[in-house]
N, C-alpha and C. Protein backbone atom coordinates (compact mmCIF):
# COMPACT_ATOMS: atom_id res chain seq x y z
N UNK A 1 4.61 -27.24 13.52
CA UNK A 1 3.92 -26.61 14.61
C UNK A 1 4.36 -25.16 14.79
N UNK A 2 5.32 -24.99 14.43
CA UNK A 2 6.25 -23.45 14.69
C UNK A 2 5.32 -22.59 13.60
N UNK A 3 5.29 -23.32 12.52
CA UNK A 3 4.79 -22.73 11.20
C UNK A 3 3.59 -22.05 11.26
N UNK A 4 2.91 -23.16 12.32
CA UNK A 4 1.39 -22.46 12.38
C UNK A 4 1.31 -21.38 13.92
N UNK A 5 2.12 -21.71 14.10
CA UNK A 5 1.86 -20.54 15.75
C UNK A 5 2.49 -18.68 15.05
N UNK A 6 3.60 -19.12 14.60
CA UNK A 6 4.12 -18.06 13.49
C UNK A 6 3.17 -17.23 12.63
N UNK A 7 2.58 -18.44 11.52
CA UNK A 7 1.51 -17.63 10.91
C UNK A 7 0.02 -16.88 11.67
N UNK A 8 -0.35 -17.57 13.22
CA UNK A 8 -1.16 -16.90 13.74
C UNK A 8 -0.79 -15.99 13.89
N UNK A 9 0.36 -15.29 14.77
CA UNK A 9 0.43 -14.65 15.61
C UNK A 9 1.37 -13.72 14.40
N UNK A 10 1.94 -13.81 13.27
CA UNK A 10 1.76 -12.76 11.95
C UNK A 10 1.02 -12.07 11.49
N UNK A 11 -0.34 -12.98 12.02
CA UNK A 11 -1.62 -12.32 10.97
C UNK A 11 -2.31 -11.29 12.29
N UNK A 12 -2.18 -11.79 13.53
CA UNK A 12 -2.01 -11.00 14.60
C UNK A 12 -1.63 -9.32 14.07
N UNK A 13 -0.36 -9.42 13.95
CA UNK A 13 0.58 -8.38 14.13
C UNK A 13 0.07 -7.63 12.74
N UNK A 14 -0.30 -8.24 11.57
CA UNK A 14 -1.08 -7.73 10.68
C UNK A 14 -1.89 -6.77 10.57
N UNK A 15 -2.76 -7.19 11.56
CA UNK A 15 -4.25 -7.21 11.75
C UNK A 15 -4.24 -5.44 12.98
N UNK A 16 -3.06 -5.14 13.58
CA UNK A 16 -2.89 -4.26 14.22
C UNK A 16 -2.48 -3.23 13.41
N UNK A 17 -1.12 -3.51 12.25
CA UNK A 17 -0.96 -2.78 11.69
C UNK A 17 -2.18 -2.00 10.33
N UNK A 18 -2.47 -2.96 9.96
CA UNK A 18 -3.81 -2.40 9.16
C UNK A 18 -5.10 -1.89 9.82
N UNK A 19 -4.89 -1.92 10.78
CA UNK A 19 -5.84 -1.48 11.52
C UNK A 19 -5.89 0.09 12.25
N UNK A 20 -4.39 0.13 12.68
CA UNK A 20 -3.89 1.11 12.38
C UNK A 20 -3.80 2.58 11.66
N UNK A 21 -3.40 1.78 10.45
CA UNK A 21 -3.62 2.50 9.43
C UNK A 21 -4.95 2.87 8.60
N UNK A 22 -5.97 2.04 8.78
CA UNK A 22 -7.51 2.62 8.73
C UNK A 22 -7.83 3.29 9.52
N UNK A 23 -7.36 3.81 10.46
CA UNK A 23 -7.87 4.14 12.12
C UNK A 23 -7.36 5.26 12.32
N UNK A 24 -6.24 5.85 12.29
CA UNK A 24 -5.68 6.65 12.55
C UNK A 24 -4.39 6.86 11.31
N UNK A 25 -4.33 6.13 10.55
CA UNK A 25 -2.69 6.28 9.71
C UNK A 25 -2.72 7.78 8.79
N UNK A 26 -4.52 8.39 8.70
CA UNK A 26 -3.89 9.62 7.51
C UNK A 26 -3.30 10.27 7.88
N UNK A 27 -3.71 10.68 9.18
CA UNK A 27 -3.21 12.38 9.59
C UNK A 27 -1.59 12.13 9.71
N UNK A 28 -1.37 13.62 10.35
CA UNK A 28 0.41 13.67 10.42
C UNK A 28 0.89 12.73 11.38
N UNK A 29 0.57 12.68 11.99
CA UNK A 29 0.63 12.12 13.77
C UNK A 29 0.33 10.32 13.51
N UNK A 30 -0.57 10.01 12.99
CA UNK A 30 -0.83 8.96 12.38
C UNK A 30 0.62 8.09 11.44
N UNK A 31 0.79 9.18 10.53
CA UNK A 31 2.25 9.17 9.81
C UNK A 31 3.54 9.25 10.28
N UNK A 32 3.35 9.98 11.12
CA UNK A 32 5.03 9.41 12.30
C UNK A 32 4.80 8.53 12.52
N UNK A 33 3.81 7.97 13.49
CA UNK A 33 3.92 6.99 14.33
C UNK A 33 4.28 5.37 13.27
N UNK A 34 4.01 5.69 12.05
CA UNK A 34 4.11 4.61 11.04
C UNK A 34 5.28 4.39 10.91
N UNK A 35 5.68 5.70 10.59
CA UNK A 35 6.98 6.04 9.99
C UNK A 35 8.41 5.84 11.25
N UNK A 36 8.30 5.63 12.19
CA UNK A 36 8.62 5.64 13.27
C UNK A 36 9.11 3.87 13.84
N UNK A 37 7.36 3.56 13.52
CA UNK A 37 7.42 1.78 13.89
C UNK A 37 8.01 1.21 12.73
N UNK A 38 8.25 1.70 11.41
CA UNK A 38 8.96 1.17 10.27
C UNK A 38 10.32 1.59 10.31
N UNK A 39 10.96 2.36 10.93
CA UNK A 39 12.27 2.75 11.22
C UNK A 39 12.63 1.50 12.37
N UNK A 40 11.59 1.51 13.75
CA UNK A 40 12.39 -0.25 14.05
C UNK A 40 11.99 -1.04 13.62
N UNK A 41 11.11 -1.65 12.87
CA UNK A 41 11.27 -2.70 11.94
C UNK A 41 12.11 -3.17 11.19
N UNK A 42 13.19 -1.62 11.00
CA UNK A 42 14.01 -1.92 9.72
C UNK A 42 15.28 -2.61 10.55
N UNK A 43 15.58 -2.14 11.46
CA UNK A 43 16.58 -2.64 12.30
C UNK A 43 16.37 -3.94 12.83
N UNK A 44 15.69 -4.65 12.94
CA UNK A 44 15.19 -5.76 13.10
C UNK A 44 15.63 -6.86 11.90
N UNK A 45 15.18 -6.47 10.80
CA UNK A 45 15.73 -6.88 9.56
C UNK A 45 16.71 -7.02 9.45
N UNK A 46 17.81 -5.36 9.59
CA UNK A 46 19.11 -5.46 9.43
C UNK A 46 19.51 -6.62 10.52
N UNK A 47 19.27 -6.98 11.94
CA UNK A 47 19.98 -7.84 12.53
C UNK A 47 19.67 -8.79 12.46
N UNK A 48 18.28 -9.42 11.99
CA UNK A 48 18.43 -10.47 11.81
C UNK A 48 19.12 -10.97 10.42
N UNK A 49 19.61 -10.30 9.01
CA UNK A 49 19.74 -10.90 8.41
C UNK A 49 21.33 -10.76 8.85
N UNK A 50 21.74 -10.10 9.40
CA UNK A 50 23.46 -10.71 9.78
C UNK A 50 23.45 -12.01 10.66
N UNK A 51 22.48 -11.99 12.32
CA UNK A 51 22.51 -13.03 12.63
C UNK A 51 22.43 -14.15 11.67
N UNK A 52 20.83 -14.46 10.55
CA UNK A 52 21.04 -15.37 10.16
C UNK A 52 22.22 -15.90 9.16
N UNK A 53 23.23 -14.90 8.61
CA UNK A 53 24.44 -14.92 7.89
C UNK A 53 25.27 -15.59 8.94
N UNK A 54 25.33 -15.06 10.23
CA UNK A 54 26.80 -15.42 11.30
C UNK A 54 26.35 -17.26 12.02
N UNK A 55 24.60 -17.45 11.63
CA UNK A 55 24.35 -18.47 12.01
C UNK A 55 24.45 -20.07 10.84
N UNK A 56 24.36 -19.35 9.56
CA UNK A 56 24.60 -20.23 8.75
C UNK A 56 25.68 -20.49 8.71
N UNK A 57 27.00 -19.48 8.89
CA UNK A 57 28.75 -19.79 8.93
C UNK A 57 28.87 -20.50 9.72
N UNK A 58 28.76 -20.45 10.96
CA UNK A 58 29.31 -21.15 12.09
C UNK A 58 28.44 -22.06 12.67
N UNK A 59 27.13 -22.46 12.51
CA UNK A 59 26.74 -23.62 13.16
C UNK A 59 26.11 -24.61 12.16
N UNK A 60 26.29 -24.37 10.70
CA UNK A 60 25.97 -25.23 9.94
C UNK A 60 24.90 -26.03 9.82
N UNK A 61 23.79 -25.11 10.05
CA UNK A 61 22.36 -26.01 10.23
C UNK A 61 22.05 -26.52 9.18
N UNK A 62 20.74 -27.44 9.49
CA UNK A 62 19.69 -27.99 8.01
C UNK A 62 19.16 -26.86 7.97
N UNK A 63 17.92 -27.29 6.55
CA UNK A 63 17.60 -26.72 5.96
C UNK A 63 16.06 -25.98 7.08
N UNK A 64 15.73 -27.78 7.69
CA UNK A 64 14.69 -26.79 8.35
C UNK A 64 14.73 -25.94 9.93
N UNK A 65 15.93 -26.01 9.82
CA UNK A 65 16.58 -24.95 10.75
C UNK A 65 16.31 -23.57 10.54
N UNK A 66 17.03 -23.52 9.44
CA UNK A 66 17.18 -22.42 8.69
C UNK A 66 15.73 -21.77 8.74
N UNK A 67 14.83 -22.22 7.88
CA UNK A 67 13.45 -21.75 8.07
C UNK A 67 12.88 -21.48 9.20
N UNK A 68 12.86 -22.58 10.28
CA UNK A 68 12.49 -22.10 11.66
C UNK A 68 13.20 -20.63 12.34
N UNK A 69 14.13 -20.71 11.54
CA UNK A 69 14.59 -19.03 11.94
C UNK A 69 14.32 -17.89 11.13
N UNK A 70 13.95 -18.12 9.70
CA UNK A 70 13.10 -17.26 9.24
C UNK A 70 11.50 -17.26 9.86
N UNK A 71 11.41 -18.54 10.09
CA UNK A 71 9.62 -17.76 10.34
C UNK A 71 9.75 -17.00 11.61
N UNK A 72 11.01 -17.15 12.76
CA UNK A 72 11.20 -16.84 14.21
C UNK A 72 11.60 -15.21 13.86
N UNK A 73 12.59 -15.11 12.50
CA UNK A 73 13.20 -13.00 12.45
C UNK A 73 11.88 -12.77 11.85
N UNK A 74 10.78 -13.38 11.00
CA UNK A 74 9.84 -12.55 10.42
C UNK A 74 9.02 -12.45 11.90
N UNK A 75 8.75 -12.92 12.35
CA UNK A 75 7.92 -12.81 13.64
C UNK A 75 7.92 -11.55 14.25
N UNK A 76 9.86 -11.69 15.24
CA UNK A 76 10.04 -10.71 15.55
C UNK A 76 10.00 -9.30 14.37
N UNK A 77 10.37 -8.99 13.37
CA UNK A 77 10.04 -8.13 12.55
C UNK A 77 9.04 -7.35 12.70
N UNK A 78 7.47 -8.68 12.88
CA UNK A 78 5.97 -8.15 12.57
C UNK A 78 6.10 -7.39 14.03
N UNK A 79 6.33 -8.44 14.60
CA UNK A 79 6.20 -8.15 16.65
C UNK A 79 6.83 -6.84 16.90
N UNK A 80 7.82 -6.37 16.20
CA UNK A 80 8.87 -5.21 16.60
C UNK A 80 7.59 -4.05 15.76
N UNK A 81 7.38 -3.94 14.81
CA UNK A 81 6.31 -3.72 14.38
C UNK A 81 4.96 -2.66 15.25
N UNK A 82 4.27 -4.12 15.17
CA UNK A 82 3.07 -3.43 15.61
C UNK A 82 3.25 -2.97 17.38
N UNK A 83 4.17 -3.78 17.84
CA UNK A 83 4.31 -3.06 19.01
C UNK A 83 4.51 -1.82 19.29
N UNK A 84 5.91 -1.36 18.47
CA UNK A 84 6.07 0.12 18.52
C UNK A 84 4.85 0.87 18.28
N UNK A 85 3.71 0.55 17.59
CA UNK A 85 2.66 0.98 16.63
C UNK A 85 1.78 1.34 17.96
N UNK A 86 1.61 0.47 18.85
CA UNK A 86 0.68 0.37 20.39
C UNK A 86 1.71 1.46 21.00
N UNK A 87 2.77 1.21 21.05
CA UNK A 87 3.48 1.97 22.25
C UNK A 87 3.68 3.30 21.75
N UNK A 88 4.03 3.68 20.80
CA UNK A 88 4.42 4.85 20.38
C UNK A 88 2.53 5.93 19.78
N UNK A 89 1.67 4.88 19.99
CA UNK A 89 -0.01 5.51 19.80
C UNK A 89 -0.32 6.38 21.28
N UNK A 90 0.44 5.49 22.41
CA UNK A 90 -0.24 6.23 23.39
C UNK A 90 1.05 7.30 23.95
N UNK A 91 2.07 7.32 23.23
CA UNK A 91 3.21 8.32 23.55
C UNK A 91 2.87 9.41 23.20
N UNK A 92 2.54 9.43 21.60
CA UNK A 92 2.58 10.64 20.91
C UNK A 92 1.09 11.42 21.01
């Protein structure tokens, strides 16, 4: 059930970013704002892949643990994402 609420709401966050980028991504301004929402994306990454490192040491989950927390950091990833993408459209 996680799997499929995940993959909606991925293709969601997708669907903003490519949209995005047909829409507004050539110009300069277009290109920060990319370049910008992919700078926190990246940080997102970086913490989740330590969390999921500090979570596999010490709480010793299964396997489909484990996954439920990848599909939960890719989420946030997409979510960290296209949000900045909305928020930082009507900043700049």
């Amino acid at each position: 059930m996680l799997f499929v609420i995940t993959v909606i709401l991925i293709v969601i966050c997708i669907g903003i970013y490519i949209g995005f980028i047909f829409s507004e991504g050539k110009d300069e301004r277009g290109q920060a704002i990319l370049a910008k929402s992919s700078q926190i994306a990246f940080i997102f990454i970086l913490l989740g892949f330590a969390f999921l490192g500090l979570y596999h040491q010490l709480a010793h989950p299964t396997v489909e643990q484990l996954f439920n927390m990848v599909y939960l950091w890719m989420l946030i990833v997409f979510a960290a994402n296209s949000v900045s993408i909305l928020v930082l459209q009507r900043k700049m």
